[in-house]
Protein backbone atom coordinates (compact mmCIF):
# COMPACT_ATOMS: atom_id res chain seq x y z
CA UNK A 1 -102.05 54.85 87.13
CA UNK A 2 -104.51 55.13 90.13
CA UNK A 3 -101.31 54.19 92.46
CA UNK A 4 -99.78 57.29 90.80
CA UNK A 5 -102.72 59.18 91.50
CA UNK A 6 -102.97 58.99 94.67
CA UNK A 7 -99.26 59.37 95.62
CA UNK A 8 -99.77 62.87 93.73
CA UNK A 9 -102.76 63.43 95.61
CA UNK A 10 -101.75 62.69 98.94
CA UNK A 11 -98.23 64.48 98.39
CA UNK A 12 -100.42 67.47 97.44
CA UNK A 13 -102.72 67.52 100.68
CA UNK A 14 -99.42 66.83 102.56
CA UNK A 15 -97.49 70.14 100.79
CA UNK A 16 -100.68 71.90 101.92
CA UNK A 17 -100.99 70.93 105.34
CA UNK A 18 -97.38 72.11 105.47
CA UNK A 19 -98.02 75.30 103.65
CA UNK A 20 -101.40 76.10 105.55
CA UNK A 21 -99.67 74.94 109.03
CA UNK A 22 -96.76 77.48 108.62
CA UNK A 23 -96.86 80.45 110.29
CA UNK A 24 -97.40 83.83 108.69
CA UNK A 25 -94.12 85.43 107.79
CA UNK A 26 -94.70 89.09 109.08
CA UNK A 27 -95.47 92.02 106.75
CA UNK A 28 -93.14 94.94 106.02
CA UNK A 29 -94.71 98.12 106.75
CA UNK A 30 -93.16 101.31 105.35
CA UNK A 31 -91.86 103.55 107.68
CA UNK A 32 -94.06 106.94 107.76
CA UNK A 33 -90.69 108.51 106.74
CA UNK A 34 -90.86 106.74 103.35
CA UNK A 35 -87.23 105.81 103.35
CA UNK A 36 -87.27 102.26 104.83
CA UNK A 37 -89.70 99.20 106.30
CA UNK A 38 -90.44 98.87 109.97
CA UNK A 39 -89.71 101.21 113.56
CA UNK A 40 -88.11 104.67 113.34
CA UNK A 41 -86.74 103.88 117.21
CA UNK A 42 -83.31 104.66 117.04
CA UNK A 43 -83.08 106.33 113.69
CA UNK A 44 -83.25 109.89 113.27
CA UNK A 45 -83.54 112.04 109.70
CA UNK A 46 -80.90 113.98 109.82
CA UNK A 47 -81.06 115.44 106.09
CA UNK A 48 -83.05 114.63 103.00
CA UNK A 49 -82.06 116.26 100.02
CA UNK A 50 -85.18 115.27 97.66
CA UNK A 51 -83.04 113.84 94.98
CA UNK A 52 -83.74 109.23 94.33
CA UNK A 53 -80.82 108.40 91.93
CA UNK A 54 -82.50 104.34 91.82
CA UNK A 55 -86.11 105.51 90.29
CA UNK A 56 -86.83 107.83 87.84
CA UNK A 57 -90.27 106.82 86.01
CA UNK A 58 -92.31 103.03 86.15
CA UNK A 59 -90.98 100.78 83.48
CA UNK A 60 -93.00 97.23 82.52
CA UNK A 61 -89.63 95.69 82.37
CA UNK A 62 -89.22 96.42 85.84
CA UNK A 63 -90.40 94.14 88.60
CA UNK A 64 -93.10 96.45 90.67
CA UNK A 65 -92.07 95.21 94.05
CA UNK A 66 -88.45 96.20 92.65
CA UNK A 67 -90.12 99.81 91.77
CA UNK A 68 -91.71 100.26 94.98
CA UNK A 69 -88.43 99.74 96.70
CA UNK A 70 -86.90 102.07 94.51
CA UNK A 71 -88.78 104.87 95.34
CA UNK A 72 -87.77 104.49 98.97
CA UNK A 73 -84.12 105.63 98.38
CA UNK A 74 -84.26 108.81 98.32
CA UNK A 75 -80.88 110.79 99.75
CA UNK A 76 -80.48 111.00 103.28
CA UNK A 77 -78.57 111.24 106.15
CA UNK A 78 -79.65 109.23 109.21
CA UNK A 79 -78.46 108.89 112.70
CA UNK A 80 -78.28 105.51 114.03
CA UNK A 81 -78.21 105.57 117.64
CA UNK A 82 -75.96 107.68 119.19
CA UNK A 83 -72.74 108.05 117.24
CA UNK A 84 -73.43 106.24 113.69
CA UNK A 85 -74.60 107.83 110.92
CA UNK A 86 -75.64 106.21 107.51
CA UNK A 87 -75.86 108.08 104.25
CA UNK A 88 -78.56 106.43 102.35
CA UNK A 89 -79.34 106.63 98.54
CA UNK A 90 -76.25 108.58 97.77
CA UNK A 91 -74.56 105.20 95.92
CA UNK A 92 -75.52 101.87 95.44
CA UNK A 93 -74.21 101.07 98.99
CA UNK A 94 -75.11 102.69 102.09
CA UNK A 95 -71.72 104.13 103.48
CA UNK A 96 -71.68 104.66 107.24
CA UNK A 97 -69.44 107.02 109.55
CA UNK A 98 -68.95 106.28 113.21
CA UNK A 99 -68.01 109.27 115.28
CA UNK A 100 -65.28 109.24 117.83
CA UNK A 101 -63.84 111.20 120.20
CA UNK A 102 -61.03 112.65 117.98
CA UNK A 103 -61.82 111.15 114.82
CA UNK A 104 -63.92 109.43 112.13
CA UNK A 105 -64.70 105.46 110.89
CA UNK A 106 -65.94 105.42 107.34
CA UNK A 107 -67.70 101.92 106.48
CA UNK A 108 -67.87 101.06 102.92
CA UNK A 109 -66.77 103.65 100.79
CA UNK A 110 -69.07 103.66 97.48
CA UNK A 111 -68.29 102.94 94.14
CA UNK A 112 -67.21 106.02 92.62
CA UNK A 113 -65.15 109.20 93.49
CA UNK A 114 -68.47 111.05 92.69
CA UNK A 115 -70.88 109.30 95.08
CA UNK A 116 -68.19 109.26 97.75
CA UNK A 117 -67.74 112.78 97.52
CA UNK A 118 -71.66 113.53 98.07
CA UNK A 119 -71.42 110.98 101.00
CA UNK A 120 -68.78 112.35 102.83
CA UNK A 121 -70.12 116.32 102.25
CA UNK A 122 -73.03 115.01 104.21
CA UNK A 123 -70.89 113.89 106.48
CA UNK A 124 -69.61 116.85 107.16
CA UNK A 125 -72.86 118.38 108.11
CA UNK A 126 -72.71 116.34 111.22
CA UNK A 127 -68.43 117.13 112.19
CA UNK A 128 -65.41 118.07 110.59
CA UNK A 129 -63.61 115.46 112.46
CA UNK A 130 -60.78 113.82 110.74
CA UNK A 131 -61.48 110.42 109.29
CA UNK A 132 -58.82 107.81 111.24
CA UNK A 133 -59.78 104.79 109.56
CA UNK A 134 -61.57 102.95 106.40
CA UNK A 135 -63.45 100.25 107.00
CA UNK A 136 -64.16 97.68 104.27
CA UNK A 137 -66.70 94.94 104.63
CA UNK A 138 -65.60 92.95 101.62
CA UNK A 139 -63.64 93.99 98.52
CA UNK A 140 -65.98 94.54 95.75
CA UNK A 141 -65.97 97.12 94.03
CA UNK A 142 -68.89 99.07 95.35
CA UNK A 143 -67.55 98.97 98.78
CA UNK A 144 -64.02 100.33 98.08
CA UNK A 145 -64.04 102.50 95.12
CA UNK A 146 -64.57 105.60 96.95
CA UNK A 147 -61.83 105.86 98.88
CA UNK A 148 -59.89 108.98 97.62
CA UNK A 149 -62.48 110.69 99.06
CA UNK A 150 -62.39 109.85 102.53
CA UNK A 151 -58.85 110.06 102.54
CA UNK A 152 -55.63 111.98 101.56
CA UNK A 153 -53.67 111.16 97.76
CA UNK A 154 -50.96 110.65 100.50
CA UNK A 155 -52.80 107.86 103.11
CA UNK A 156 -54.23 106.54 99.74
CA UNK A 157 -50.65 105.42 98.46
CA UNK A 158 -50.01 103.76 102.17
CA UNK A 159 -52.99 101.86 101.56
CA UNK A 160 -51.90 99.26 98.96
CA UNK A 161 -49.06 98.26 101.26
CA UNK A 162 -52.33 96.92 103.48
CA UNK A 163 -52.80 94.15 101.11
CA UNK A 164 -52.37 90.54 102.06
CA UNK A 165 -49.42 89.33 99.03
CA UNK A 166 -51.10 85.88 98.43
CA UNK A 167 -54.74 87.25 98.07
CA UNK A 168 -54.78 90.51 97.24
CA UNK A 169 -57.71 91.05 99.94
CA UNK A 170 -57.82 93.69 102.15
CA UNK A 171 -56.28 93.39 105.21
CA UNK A 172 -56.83 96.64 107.51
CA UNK A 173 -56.87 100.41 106.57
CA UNK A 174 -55.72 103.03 109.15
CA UNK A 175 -55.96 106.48 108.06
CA UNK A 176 -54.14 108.50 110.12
């Protein structure tokens, strides 16, 4: 029992030399804009439109770190560098467009016709440049759901012939 004892203890002093010998892992710190954690360099607001569709009112049931996130995703339109936009808190993805010299990338369509539609009307705020192609990081739903609204019923029906046979995943989209 005193063997066992010891083993525990030691294995406990070890664990803490470990824990206390690890460096700090660094501290988010909100952005003075409210809307995410760490340096605005590079990001500009483009448009906020006062509306958070992921936090309505505190609920016990709710983790409070999860709450405090929440209340940082409020709608709005950022520029991301030079030519990338990102529409954040529109959908429960963050769709981005890249403008190009005749034409549009969309990145992630969200996951409904609604919330796709919102994204791409702020969009338009920043060009009315045609959207040439869709660009899908993975196929769940929440990342492809939205894509009648980027796109024509026409380039929509084209579309499924961009499917692989075997899988079923995604292979390319070009618009137009």
């Amino acid at each position: 029992m005193r063997t066992e004892n010891t083993r525990l203890t030691l294995s406990l002093l070890a664990l803490l030399v470990v824990v206390s010998t690890r460096p700090a892992a660094p501290q988010l710190v909100a952005n003075p804009s409210n809307l995410w954690y760490g340096p605005e360099e590079g990001i500009e607001i483009i448009s906020r439109t006062g509306v958070n569709l992921a936090y309505t009112e505190e609920d016990p049931k709710i983790d409070p770190v999860m709450t405090i996130h929440a209340r940082k995703m409020d709608q709005a339109l950022l520029k991301i560098g030079g030519r990338s936009y990102l529409a954040y808190g529109y959908a429960m993805t963050s769709p981005m467009m890249v403008v190009g010299d005749d034409g549009l990338i969309i990145i992630d369509p969200p996951e409904s016709l609604e919330a796709g539609e919102e994204t791409m009307e702020a969009f338009r705020t920043v060009t009315d440049l045609p959207v040439r192609a869709i660009v899908y990081t993975h196929n769940h739903f929440d990342h492809v759901a939205a894509v009648k609204a980027f796109t024509s019923e026409e380039d929509f029906q084209r579309f499924f012939s961009y499917f692989d046979p075997l899988s079923r995943e995604p292979i390319a989209l070009t618009v137009r």
